[in-house]
C-alpha atoms as a PDB file:
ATOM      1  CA  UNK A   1     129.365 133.631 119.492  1.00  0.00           C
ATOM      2  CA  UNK A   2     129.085 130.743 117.121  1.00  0.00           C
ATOM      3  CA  UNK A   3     128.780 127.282 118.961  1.00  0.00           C
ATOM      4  CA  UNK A   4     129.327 124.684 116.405  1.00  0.00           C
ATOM      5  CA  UNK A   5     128.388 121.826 119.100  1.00  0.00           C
ATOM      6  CA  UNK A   6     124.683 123.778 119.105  1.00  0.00           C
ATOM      7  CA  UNK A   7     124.618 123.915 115.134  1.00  0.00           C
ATOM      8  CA  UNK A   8     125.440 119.875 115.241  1.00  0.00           C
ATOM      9  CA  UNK A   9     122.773 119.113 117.114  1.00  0.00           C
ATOM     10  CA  UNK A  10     120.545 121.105 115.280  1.00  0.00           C
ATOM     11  CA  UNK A  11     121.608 119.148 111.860  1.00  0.00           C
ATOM     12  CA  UNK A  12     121.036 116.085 113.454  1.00  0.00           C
ATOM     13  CA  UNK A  13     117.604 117.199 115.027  1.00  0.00           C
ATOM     14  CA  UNK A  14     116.450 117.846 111.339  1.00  0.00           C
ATOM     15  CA  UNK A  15     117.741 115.247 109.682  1.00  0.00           C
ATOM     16  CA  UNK A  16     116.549 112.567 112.131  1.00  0.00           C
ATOM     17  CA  UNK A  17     113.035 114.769 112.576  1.00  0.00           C
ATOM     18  CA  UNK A  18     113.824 112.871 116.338  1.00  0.00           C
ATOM     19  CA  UNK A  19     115.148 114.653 118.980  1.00  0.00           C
ATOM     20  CA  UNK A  20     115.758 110.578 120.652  1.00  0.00           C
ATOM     21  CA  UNK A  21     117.333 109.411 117.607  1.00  0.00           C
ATOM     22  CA  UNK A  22     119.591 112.442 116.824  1.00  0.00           C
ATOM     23  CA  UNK A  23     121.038 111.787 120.506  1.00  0.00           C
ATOM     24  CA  UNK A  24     121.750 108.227 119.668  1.00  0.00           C
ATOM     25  CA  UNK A  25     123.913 109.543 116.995  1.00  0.00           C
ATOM     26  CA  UNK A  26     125.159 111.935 118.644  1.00  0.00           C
ATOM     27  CA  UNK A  27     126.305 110.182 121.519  1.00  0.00           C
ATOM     28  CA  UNK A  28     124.515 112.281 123.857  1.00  0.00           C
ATOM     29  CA  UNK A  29     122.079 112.580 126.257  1.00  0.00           C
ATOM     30  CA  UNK A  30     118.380 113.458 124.830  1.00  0.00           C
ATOM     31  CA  UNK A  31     118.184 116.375 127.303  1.00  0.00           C
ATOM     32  CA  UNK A  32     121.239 118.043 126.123  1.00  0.00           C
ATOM     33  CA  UNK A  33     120.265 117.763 122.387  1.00  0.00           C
ATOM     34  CA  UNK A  34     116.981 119.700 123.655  1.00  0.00           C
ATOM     35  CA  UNK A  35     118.930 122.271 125.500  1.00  0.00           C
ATOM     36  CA  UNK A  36     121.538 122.951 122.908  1.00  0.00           C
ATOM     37  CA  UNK A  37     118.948 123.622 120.619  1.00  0.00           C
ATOM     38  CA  UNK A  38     116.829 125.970 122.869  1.00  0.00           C
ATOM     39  CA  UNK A  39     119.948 127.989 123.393  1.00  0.00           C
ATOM     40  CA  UNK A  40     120.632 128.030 120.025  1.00  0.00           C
ATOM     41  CA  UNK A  41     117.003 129.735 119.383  1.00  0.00           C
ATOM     42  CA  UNK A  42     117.925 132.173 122.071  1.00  0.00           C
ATOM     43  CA  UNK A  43     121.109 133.093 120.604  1.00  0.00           C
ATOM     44  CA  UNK A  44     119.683 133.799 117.368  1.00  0.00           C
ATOM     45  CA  UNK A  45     115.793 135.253 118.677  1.00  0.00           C
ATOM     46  CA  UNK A  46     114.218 132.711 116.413  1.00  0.00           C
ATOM     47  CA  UNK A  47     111.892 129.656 116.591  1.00  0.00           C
ATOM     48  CA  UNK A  48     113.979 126.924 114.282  1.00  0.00           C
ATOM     49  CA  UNK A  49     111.955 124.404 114.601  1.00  0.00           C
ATOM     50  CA  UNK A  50     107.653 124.126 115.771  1.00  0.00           C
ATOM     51  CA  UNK A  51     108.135 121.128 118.089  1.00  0.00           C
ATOM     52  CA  UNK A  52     104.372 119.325 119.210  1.00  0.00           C
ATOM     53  CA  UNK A  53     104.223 115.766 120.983  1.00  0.00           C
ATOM     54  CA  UNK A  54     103.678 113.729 117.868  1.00  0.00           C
ATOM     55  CA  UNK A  55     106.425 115.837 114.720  1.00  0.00           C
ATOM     56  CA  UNK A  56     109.166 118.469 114.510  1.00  0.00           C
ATOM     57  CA  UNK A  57     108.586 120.796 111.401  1.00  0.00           C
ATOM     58  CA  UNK A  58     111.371 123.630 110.658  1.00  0.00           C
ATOM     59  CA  UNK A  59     109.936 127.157 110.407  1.00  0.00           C
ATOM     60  CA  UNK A  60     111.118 129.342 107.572  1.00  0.00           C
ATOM     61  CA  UNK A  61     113.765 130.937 109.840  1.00  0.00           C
ATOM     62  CA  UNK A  62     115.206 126.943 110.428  1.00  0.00           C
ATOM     63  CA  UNK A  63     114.583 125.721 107.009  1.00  0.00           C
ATOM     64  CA  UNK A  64     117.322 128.925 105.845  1.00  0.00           C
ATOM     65  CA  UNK A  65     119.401 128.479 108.676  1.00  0.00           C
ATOM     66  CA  UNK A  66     119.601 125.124 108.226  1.00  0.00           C
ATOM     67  CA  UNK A  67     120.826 125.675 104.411  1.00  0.00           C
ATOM     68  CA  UNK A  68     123.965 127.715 105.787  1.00  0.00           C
ATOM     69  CA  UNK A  69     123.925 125.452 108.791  1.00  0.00           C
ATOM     70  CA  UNK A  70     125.117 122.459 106.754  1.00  0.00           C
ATOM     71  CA  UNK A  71     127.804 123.965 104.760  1.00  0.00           C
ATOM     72  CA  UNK A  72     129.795 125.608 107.688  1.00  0.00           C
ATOM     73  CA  UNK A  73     129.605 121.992 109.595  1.00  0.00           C
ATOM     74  CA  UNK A  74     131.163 119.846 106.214  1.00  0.00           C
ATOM     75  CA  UNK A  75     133.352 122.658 106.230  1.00  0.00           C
ATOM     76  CA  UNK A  76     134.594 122.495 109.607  1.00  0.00           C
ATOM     77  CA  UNK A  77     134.431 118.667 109.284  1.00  0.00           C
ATOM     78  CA  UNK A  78     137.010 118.859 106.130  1.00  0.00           C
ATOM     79  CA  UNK A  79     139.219 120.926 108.135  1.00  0.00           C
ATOM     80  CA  UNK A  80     139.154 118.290 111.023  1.00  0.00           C
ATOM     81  CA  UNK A  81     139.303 115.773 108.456  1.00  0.00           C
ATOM     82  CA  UNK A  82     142.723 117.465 106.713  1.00  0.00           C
ATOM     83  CA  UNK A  83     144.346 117.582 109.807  1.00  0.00           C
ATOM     84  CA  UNK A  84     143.457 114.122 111.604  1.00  0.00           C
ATOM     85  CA  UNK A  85     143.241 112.346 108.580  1.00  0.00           C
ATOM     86  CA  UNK A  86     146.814 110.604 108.568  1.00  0.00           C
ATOM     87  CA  UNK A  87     146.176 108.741 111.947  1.00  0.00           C
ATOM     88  CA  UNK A  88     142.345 108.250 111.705  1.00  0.00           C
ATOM     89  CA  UNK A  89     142.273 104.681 112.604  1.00  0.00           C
ATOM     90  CA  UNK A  90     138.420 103.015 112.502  1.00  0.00           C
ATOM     91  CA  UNK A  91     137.511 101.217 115.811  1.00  0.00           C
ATOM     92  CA  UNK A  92     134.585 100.635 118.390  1.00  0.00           C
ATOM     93  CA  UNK A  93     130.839  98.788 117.724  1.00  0.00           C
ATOM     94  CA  UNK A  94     129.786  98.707 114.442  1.00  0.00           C
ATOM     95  CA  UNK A  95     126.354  98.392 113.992  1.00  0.00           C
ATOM     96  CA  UNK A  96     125.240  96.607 110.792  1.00  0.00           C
ATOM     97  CA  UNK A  97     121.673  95.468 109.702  1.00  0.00           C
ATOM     98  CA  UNK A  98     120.430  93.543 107.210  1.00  0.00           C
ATOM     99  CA  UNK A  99     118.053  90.846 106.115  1.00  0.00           C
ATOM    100  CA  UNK A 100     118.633  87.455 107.623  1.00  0.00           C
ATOM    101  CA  UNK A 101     119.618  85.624 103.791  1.00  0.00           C
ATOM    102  CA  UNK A 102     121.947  88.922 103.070  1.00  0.00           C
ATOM    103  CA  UNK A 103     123.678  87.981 106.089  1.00  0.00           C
ATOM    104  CA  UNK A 104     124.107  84.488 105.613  1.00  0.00           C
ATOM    105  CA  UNK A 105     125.096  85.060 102.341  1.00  0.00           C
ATOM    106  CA  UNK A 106     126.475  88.837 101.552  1.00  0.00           C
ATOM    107  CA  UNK A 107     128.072  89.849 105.201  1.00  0.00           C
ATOM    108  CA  UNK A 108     128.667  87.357 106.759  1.00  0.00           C
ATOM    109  CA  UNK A 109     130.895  85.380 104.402  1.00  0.00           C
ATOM    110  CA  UNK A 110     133.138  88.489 104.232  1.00  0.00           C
ATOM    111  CA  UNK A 111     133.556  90.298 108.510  1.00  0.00           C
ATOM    112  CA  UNK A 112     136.234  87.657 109.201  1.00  0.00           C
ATOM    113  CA  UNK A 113     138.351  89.306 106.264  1.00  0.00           C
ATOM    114  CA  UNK A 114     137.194  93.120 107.516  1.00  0.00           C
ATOM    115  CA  UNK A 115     137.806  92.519 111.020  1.00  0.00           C
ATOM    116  CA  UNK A 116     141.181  91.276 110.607  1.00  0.00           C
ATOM    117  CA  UNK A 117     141.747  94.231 108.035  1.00  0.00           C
ATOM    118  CA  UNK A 118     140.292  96.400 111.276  1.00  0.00           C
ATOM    119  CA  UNK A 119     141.361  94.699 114.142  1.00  0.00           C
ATOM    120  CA  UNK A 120     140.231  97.667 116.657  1.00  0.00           C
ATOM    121  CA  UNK A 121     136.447  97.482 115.211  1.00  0.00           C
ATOM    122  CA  UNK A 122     133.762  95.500 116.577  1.00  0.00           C
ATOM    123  CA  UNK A 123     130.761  94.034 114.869  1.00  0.00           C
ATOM    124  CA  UNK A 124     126.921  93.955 115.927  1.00  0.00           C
ATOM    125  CA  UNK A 125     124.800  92.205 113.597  1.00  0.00           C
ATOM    126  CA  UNK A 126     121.052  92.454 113.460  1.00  0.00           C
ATOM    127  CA  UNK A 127     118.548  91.484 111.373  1.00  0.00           C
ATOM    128  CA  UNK A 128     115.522  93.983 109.777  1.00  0.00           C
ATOM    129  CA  UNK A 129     113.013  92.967 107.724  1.00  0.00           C
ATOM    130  CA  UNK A 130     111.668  93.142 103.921  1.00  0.00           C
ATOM    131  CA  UNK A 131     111.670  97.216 104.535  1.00  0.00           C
ATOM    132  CA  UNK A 132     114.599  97.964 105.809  1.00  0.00           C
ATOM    133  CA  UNK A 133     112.979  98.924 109.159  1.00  0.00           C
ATOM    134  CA  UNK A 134     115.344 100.553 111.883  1.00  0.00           C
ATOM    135  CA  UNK A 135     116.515  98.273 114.760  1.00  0.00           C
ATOM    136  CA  UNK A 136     116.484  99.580 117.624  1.00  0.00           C
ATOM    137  CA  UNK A 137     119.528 100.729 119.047  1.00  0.00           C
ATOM    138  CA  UNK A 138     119.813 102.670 115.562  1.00  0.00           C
ATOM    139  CA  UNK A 139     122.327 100.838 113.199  1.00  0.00           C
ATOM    140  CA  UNK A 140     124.834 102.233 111.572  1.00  0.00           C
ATOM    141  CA  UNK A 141     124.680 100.742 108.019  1.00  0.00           C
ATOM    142  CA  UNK A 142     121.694  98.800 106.603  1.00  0.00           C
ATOM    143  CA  UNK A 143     122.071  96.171 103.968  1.00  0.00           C
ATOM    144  CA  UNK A 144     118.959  95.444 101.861  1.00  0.00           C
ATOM    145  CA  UNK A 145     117.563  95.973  98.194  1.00  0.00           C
ATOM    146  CA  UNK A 146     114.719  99.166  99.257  1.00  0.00           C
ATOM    147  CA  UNK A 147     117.247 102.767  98.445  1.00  0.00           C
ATOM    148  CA  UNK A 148     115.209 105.238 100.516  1.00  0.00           C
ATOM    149  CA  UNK A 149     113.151 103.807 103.603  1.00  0.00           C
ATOM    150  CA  UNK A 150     114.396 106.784 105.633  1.00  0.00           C
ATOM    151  CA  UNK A 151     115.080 110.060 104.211  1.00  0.00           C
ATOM    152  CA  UNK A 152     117.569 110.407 106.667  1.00  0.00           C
ATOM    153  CA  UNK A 153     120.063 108.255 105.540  1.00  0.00           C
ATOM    154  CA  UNK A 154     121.943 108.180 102.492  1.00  0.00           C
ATOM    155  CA  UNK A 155     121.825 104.988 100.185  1.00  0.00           C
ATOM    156  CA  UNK A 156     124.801 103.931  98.204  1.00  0.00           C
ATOM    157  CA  UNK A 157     124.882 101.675  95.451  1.00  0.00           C
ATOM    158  CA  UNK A 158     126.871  98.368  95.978  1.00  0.00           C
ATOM    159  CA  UNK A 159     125.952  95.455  93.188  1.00  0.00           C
ATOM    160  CA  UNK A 160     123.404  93.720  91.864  1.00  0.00           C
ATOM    161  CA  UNK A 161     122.319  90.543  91.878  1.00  0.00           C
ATOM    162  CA  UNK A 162     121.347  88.325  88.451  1.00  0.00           C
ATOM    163  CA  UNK A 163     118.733  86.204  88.904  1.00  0.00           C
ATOM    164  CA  UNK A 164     117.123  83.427  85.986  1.00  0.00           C
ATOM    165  CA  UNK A 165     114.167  80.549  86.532  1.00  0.00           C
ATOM    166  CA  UNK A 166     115.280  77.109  87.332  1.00  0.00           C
ATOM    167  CA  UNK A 167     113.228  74.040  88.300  1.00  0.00           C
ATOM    168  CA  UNK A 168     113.895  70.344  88.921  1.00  0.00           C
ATOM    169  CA  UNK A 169     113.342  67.989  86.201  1.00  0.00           C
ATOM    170  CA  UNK A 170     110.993  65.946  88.388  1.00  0.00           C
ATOM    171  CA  UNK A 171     108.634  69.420  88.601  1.00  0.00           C
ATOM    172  CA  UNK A 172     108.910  69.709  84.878  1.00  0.00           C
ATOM    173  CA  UNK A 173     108.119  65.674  84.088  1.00  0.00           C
ATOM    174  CA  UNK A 174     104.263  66.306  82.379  1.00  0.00           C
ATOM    175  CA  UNK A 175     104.138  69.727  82.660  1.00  0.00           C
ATOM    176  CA  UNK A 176     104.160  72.374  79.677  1.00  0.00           C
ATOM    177  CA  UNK A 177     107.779  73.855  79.243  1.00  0.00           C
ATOM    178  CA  UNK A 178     107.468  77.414  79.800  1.00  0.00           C
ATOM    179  CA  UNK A 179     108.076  79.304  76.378  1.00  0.00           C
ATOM    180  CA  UNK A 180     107.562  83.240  77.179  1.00  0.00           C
ATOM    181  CA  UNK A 181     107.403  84.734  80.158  1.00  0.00           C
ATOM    182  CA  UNK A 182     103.678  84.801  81.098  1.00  0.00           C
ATOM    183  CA  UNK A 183     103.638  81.038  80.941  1.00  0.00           C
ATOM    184  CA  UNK A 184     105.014  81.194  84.181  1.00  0.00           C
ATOM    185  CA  UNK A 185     101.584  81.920  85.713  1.00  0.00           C
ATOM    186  CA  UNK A 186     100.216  78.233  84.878  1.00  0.00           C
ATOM    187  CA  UNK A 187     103.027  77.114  86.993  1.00  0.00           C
ATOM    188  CA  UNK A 188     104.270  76.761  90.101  1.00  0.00           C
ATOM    189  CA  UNK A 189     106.528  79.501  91.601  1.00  0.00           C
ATOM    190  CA  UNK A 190     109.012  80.365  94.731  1.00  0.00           C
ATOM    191  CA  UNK A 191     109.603  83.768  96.065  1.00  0.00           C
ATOM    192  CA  UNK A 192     110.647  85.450  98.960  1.00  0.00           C
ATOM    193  CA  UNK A 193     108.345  88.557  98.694  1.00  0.00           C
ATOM    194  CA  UNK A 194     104.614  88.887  97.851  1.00  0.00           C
ATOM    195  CA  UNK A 195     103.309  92.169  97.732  1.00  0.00           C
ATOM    196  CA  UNK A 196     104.037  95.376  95.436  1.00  0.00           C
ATOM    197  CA  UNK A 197     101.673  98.539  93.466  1.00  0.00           C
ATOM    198  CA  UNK A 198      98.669  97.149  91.794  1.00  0.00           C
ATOM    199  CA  UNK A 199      99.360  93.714  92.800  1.00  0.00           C
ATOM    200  CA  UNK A 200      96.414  91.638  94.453  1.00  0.00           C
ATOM    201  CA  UNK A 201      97.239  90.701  97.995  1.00  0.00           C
ATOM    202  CA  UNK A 202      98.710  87.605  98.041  1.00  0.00           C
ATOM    203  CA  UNK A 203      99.896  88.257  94.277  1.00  0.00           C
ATOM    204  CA  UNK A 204     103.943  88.324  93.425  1.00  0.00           C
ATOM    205  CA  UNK A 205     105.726  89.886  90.419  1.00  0.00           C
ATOM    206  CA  UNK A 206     108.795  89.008  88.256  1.00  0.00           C
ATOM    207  CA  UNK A 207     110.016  91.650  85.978  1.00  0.00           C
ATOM    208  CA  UNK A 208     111.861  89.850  83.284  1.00  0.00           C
ATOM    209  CA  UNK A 209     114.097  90.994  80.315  1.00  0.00           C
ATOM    210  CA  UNK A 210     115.397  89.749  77.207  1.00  0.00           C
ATOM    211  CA  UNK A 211     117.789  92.387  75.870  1.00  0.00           C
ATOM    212  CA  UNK A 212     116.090  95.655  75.436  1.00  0.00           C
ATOM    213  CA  UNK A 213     112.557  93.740  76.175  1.00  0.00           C
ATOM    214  CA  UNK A 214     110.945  93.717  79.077  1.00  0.00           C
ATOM    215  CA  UNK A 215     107.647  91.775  80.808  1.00  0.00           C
ATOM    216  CA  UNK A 216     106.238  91.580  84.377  1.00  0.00           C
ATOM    217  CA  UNK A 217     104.457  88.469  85.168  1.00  0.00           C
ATOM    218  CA  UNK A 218     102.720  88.587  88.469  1.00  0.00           C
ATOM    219  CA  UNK A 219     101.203  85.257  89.954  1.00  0.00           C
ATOM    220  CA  UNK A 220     100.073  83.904  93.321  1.00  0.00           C
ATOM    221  CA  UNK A 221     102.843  82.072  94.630  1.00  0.00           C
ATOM    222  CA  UNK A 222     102.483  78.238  95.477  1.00  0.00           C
ATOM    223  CA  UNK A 223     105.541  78.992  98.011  1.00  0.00           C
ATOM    224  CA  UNK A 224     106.578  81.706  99.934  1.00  0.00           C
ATOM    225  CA  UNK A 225     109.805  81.560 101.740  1.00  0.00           C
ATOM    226  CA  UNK A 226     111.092  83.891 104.443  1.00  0.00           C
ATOM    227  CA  UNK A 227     114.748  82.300 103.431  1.00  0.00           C
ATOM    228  CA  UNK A 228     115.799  82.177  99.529  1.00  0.00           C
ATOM    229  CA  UNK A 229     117.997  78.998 100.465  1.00  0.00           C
ATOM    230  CA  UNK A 230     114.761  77.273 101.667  1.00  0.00           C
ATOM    231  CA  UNK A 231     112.662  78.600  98.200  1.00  0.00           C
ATOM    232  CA  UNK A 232     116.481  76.958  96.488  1.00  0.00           C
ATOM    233  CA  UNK A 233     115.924  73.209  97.975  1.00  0.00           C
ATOM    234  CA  UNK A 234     111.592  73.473  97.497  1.00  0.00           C
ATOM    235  CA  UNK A 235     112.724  74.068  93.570  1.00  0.00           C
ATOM    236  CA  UNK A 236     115.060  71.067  94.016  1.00  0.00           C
ATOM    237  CA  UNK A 237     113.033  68.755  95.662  1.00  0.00           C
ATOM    238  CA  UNK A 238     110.216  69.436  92.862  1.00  0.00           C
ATOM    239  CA  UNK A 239     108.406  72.148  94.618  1.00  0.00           C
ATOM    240  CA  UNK A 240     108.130  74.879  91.505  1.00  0.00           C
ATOM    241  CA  UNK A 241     110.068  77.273  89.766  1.00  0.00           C
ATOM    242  CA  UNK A 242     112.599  79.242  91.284  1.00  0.00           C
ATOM    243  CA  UNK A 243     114.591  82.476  90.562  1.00  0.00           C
ATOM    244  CA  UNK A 244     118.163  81.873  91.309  1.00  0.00           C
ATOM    245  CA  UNK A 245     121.512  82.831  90.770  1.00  0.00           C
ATOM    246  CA  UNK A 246     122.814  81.830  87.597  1.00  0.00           C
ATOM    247  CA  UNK A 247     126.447  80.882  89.666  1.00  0.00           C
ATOM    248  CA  UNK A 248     125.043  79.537  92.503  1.00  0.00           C
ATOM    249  CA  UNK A 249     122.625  77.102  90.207  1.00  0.00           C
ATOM    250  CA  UNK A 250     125.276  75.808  87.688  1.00  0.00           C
ATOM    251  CA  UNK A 251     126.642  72.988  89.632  1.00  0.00           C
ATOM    252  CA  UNK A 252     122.837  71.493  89.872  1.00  0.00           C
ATOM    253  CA  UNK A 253     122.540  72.275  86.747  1.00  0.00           C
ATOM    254  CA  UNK A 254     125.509  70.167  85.621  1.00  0.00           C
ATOM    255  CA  UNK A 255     124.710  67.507  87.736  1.00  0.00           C
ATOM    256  CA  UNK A 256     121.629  67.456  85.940  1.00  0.00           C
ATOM    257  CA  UNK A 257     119.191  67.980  88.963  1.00  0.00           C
ATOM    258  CA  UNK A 258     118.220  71.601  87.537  1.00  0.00           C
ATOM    259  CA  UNK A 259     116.979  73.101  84.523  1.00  0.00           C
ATOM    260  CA  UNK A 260     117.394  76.504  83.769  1.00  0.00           C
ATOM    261  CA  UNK A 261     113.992  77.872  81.900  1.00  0.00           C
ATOM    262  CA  UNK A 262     113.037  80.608  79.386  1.00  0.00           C
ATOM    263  CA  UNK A 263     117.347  80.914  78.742  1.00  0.00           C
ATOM    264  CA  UNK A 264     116.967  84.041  76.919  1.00  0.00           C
ATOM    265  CA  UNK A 265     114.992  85.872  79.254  1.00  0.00           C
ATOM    266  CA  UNK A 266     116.290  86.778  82.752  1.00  0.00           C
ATOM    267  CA  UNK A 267     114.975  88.781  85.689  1.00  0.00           C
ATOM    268  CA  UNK A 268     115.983  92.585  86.405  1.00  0.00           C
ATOM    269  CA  UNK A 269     118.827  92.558  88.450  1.00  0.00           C
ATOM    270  CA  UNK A 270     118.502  93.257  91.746  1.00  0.00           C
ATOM    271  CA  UNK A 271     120.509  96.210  92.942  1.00  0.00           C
ATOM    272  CA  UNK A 272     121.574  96.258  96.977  1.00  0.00           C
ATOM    273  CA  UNK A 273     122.161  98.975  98.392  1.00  0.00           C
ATOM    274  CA  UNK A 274     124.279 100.453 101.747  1.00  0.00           C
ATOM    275  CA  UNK A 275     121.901 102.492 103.939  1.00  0.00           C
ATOM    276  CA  UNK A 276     124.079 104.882 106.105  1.00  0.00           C
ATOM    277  CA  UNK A 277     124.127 108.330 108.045  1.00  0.00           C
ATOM    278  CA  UNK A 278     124.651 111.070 106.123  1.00  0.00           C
ATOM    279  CA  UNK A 279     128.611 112.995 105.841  1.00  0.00           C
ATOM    280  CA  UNK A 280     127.820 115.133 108.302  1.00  0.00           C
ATOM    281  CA  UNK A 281     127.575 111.628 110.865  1.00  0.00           C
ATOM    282  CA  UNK A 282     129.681 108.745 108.863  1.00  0.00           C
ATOM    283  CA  UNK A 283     132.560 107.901 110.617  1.00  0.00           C
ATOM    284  CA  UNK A 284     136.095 106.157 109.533  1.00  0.00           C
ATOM    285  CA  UNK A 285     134.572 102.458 110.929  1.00  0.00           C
ATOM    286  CA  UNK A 286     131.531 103.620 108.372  1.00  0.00           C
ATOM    287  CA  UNK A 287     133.542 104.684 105.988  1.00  0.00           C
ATOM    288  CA  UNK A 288     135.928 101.676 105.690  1.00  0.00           C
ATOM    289  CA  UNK A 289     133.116  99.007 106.110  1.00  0.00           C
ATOM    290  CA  UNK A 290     131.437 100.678 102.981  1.00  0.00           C
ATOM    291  CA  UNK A 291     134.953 101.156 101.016  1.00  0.00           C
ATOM    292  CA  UNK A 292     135.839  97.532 102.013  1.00  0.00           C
ATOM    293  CA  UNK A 293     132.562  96.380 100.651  1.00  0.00           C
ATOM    294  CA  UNK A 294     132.746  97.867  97.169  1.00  0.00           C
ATOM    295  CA  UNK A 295     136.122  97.230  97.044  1.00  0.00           C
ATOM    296  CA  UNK A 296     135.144  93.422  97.895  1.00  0.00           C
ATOM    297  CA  UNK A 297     132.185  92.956  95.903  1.00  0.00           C
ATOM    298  CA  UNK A 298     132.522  95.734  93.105  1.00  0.00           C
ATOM    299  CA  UNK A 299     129.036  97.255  91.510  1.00  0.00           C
ATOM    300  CA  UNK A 300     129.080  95.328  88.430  1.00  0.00           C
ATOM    301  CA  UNK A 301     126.256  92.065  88.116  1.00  0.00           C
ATOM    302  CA  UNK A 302     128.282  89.609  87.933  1.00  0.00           C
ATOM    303  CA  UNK A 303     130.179  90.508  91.772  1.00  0.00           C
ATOM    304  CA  UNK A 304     127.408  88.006  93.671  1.00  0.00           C
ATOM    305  CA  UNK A 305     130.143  86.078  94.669  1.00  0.00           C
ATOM    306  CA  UNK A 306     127.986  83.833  97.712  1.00  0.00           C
ATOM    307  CA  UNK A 307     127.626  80.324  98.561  1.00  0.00           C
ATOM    308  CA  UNK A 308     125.378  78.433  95.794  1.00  0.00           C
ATOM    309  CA  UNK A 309     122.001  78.239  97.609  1.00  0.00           C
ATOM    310  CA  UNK A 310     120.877  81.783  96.814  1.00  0.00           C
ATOM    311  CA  UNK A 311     117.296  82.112  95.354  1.00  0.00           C
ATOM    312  CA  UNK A 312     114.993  85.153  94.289  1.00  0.00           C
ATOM    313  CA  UNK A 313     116.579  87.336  97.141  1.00  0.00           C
ATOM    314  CA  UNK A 314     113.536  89.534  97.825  1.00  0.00           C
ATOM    315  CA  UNK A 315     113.420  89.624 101.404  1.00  0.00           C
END
């Protein structure tokens, strides 16, 4: 007889390629993950998956199962979904991770306005770093600019983010005005992220366009920031160039205490994306956090709607 609960913890086993990390999603006990799927192997008289103490791999008999496996779970989950849609409510922990400047400046800004929208959710909020690496208990949505850190999780696009070169006019008083991009290298620059192919260690990179043109200018930093909002007040206080947020520089620049450089050129946007369990695992306190977020911020790049002391947000 077909046991659906056996076949879920199978999907979960392979997508997660963790038997500890499927029962965290799962909500279940790592021992009953393990058992569901042995009895699953009995029930059918065939090794799924080759399990040693350091990797799962599926066999060819799980890697075809697994194909069918898939499609009969989203298709019981629509027919759960038909029927319990109407009075799905979200609620319980949500887990969200992200970088600590996204926070400050991309989620947290905007949970007061989701949590009164979802009054019977709860928020967790943890910081990963430049990777997107897993916290650990597993979260379930990561905020950050990398799409695919884990191949078991499903990225979804949510904006991007504009960014242009801006320094002080102190910083610029005897120095050579920039006039193309690679004159930024005889300068003095602020990032957030060092480190990328081909680059030197040590080395950072700035891929800049000018309508259909495009240059990357790597450089060794003279300033490295963990926090874009500290790289924001080095540029200000006539530490080097920074790349900042058009919006969030213009009152500075107004006031006359920043100068935006190279005006024609900017850098690539930087997309952000939502990391997030699959279908098979989202659930409605996913699913409205991510619909609330696009609906908040839109996908366009010009949605960066944060507080003004956002800098090159690489981190």
């Amino acid at each position: 007889m077909i046991d659906l609960n056996e076949m879920q913890c199978f999907a979960h086993i392979c997508e997660a390629r963790s038997f500890t990390v499927a029962a965290q999603r799962l909500g279940l006990p790592k021992s009953s993950v393990s058992r569901a799927l042995t009895r699953l192997e009995d029930r059918l008289g065939v090794r799924l998956i080759e399990r040693t103490t350091r990797s799962l791999m599926l066999t060819e008999a799980g890697e075809l199962y697994l194909e069918r496996c898939r499609r009969m779970l989203e298709e019981a989950e629509q027919a759960d979904l038909a029927i319990g849609a109407m009075h799905a409510q979200p609620r319980g922990l949500l887990r969200l991770a992200t970088s600590v400047p996204f926070a400050r400046f991309a989620v947290g800004p905007v949970l007061g306005e989701f949590l009164s929208a979802y009054p019977e959710v709860r928020l967790d909020l943890q910081f990963v770093g430049g990777e997107n690496r897993m916290a650990d208990p597993a979260p379930d949505i990561v905020i950050g600019p990398h799409p695919s850190p884990d191949s078991t999780l499903r990225a979804t696009p949510l904006f991007k983010i504009r960014l242009a070169t801006y320094a002080s006019p102190g910083y610029l008083a005897g120095r050579r005005m920039p006039k193309q991009p690679a004159d930024l290298r005889e300068h003095h620059c602020i990032t957030a992220h060092c480190g990328g192919p081909g680059l030197p260690a040590g080395f950072a990179s700035w891929r800049m366009r000018r309508g259909a043109t495009r240059q990357e200018v790597s450089f060794e930093p003279r300033v490295t920031v963990a926090d874009p909002s500290i790289g924001y007040q080095v540029a200000l206080s006539g530490g080097g160039i920074a790349a900042i947020k058009p919006e969030a520089a213009r009152s500075d620049v107004e006031a006359g205490r920043l100068i935006r450089l190279l005006p024609d050129w900017e850098l690539e946007p930087l997309q952000l994306y939502a990391l997030h369990p699959s279908r098979l695992s989202a659930s409605p306190k996913v699913n409205a956090f991510l619909t609330f977020l696009r609906e908040r911020y839109g996908d366009g790049e010009d949605d960066w709607r944060f507080a003004r002391n956002v800098v090159d947000a690489r981190a």
